[in-house]
PDB file of N, CA and C in Angstrom:
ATOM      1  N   UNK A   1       8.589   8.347  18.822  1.00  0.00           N
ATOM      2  CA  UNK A   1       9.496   9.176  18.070  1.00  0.00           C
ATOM      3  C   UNK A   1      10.557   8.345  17.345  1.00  0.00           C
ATOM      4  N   UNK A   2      11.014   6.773  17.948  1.00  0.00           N
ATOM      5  CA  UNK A   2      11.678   6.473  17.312  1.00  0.00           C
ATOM      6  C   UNK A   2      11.085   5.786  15.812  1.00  0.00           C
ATOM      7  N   UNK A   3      10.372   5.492  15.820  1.00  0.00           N
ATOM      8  CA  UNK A   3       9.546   5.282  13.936  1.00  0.00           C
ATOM      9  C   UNK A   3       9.744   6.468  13.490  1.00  0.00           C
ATOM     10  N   UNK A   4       9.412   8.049  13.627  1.00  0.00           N
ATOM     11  CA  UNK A   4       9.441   9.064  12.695  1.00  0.00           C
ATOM     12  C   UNK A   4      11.061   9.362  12.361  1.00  0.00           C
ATOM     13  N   UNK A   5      11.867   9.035  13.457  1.00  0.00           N
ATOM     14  CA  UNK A   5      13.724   9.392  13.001  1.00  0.00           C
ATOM     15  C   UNK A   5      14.036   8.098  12.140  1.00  0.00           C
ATOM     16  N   UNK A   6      13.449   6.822  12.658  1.00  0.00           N
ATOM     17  CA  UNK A   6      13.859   5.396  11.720  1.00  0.00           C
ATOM     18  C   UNK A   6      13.411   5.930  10.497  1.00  0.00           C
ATOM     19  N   UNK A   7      12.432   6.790   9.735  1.00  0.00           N
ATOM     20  CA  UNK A   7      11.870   6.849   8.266  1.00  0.00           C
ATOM     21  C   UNK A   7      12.544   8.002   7.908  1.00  0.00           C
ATOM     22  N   UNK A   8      12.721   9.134   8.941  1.00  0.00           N
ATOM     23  CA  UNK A   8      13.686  10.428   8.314  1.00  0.00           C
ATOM     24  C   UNK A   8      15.140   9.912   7.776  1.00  0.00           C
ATOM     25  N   UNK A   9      15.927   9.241   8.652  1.00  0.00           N
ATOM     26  CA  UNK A   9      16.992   8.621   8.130  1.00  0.00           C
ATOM     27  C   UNK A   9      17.004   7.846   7.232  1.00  0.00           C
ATOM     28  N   UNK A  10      16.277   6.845   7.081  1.00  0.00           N
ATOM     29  CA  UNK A  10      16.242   6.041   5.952  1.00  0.00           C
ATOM     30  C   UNK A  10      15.289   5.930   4.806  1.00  0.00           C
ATOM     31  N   UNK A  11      14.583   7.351   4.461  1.00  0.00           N
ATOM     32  CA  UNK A  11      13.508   7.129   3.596  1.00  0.00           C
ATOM     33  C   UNK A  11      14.000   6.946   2.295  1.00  0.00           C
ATOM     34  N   UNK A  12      15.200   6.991   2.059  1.00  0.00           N
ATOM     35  CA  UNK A  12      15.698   6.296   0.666  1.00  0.00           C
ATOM     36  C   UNK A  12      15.374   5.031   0.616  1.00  0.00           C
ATOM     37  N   UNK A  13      15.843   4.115   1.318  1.00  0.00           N
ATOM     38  CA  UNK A  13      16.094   2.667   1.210  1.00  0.00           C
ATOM     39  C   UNK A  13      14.538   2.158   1.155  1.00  0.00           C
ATOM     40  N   UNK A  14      13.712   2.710   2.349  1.00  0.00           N
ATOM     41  CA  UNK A  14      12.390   2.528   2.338  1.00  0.00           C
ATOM     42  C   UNK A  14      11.622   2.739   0.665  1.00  0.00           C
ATOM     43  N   UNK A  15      11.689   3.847   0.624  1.00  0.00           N
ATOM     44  CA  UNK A  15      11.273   4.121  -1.433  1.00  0.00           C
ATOM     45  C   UNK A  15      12.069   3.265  -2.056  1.00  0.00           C
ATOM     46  N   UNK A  16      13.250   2.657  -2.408  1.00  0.00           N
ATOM     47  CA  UNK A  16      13.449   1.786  -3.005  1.00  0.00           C
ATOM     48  C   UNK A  16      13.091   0.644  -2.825  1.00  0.00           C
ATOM     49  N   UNK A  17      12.663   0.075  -1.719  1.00  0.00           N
ATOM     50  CA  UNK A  17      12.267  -1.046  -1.389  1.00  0.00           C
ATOM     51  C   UNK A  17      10.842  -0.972  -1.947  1.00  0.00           C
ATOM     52  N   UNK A  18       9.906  -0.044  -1.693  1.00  0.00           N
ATOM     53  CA  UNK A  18       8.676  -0.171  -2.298  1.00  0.00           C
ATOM     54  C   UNK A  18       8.201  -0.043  -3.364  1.00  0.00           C
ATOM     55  N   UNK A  19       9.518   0.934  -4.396  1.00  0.00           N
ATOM     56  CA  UNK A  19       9.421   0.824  -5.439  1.00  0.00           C
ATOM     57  C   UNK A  19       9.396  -0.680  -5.903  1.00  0.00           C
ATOM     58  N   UNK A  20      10.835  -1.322  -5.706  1.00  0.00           N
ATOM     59  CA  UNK A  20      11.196  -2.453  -5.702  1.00  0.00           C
ATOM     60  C   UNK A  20       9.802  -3.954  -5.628  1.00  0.00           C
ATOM     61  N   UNK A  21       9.298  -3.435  -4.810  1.00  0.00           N
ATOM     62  CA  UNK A  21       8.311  -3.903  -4.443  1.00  0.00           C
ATOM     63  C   UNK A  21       7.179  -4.108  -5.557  1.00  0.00           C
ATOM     64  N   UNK A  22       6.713  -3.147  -5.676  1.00  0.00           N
ATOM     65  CA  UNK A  22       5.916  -2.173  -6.908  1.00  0.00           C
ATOM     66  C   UNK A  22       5.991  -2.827  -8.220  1.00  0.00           C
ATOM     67  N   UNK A  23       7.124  -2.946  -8.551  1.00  0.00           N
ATOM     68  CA  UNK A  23       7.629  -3.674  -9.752  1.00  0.00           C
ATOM     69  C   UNK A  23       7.063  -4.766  -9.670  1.00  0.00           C
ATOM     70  N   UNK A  24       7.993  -5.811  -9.020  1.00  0.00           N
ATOM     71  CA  UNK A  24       7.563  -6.902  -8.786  1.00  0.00           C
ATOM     72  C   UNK A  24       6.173  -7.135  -8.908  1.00  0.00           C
ATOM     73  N   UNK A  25       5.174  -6.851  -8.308  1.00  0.00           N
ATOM     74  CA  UNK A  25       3.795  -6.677  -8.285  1.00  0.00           C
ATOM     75  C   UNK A  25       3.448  -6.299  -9.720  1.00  0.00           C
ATOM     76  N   UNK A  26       3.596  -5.563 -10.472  1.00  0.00           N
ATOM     77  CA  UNK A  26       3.488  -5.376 -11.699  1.00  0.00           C
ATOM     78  C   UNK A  26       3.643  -6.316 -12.877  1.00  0.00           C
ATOM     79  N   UNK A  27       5.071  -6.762 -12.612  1.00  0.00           N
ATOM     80  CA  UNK A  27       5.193  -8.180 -13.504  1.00  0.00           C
ATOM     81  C   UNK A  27       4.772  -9.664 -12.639  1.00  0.00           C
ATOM     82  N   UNK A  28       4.094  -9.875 -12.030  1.00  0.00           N
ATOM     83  CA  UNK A  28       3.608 -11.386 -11.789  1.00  0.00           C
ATOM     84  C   UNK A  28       2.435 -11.245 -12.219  1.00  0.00           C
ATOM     85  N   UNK A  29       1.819 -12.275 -12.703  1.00  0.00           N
ATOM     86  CA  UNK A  29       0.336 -12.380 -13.279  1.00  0.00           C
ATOM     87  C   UNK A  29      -0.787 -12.505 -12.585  1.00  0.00           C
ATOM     88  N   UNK A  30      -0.789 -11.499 -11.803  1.00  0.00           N
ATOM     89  CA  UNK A  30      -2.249 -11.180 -10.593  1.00  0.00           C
ATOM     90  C   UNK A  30      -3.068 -10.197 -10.956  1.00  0.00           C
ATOM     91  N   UNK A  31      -3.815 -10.699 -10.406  1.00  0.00           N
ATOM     92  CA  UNK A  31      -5.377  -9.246 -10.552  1.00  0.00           C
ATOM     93  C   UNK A  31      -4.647  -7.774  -9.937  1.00  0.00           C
ATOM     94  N   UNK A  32      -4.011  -8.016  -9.265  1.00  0.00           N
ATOM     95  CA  UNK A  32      -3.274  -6.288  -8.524  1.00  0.00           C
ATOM     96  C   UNK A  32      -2.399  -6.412  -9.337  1.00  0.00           C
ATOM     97  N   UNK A  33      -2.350  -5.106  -9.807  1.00  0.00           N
ATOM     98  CA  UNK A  33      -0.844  -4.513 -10.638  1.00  0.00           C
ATOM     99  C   UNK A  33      -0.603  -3.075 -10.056  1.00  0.00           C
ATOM    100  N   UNK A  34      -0.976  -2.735  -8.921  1.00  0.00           N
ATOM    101  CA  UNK A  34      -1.035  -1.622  -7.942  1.00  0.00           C
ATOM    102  C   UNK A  34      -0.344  -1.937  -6.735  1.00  0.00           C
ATOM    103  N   UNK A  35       0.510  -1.898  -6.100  1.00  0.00           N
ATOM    104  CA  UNK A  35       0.520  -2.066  -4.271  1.00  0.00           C
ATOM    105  C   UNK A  35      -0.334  -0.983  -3.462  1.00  0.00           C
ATOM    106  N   UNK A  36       0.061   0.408  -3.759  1.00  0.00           N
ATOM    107  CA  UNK A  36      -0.852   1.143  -2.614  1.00  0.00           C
ATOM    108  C   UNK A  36      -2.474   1.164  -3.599  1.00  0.00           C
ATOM    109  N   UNK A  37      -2.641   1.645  -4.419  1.00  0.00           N
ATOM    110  CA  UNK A  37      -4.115   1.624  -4.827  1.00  0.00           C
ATOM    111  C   UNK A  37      -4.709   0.244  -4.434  1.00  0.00           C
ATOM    112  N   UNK A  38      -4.218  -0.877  -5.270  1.00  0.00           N
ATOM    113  CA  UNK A  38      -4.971  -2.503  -5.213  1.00  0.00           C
ATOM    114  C   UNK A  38      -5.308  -3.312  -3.626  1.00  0.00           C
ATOM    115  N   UNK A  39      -3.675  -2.872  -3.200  1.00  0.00           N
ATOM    116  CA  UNK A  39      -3.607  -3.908  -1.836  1.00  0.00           C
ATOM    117  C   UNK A  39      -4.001  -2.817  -1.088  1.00  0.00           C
ATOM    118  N   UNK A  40      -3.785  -1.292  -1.003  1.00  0.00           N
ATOM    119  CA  UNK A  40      -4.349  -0.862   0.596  1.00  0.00           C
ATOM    120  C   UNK A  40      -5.212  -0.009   0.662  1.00  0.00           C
ATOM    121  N   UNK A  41      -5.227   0.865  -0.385  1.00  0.00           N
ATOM    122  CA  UNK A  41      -6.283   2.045  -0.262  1.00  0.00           C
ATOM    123  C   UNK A  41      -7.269   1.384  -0.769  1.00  0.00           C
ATOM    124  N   UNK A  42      -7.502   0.821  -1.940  1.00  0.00           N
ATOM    125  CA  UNK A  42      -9.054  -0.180  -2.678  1.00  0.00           C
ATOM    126  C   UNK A  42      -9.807  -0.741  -1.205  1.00  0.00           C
ATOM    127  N   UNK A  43      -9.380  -1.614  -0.358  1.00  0.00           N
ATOM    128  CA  UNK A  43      -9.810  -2.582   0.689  1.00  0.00           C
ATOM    129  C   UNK A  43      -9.939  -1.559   1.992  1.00  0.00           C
ATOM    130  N   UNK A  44      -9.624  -0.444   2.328  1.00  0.00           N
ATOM    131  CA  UNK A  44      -9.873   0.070   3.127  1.00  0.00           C
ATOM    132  C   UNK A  44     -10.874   1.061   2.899  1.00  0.00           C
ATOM    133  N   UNK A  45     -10.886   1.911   1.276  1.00  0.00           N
ATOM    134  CA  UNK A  45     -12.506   2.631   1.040  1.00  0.00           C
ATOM    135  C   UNK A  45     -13.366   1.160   0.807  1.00  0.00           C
ATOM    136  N   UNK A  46     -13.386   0.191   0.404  1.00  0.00           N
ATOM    137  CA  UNK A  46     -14.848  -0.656   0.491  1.00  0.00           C
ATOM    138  C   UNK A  46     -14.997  -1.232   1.977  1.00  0.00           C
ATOM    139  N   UNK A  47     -14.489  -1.192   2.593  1.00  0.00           N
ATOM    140  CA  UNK A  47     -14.805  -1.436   4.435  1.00  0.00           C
ATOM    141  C   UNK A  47     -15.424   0.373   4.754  1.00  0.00           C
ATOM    142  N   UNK A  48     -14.694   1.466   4.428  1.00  0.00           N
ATOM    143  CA  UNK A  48     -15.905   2.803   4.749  1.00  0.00           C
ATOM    144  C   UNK A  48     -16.840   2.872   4.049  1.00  0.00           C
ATOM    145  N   UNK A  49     -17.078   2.512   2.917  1.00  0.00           N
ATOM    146  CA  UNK A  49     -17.852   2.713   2.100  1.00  0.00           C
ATOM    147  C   UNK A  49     -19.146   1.762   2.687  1.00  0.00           C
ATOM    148  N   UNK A  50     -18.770   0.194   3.139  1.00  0.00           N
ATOM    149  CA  UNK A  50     -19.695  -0.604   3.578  1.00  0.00           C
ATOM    150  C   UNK A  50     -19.998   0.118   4.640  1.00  0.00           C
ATOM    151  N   UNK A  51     -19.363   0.601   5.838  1.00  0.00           N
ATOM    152  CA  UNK A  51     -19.840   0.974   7.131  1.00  0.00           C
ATOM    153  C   UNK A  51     -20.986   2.300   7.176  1.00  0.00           C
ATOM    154  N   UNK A  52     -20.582   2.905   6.084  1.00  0.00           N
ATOM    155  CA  UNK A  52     -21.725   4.152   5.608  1.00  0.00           C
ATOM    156  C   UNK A  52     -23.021   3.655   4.831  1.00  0.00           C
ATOM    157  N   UNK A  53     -22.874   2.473   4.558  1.00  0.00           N
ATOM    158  CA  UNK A  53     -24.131   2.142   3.497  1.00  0.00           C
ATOM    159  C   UNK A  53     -24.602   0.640   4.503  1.00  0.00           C
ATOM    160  N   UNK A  54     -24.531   0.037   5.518  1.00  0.00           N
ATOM    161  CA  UNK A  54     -24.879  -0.616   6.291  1.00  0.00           C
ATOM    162  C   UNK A  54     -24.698  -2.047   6.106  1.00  0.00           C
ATOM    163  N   UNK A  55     -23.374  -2.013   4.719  1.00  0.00           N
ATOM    164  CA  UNK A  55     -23.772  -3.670   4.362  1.00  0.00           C
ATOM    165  C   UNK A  55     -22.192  -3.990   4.419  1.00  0.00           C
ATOM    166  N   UNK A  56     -22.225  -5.565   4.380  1.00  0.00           N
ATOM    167  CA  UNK A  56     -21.213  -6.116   4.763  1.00  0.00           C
ATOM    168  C   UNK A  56     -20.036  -6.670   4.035  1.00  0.00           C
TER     169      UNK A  56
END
């Protein structure tokens, strides 16, 4: 319970930070210009996607 009151209280600072974040990621010259699509949701459907289709 204490993680769900740490994010109720502070989910401002948290969204700015990831916004913050976000940005950054946007302007450096990398293949990701996404944080949640590129770095976490992309790499976690091709690990289900492999585990349903049998390959590695």
């Amino acid at each position: 319970m204490e993680g769900i009151e740490f994010f109720s209280k502070n989910w401002m600072w948290i969204m700015i930070a990831f916004w913050t974040a976000e940005k950054v990621v946007k302007l450096t010259p990398t293949r990701y210009d996404d944080i949640l699509i590129d770095m976490i949701v992309g790499p976690v459907l091709q690990q289900i996607k492999g585990l349903t289709t049998g390959k590695k």
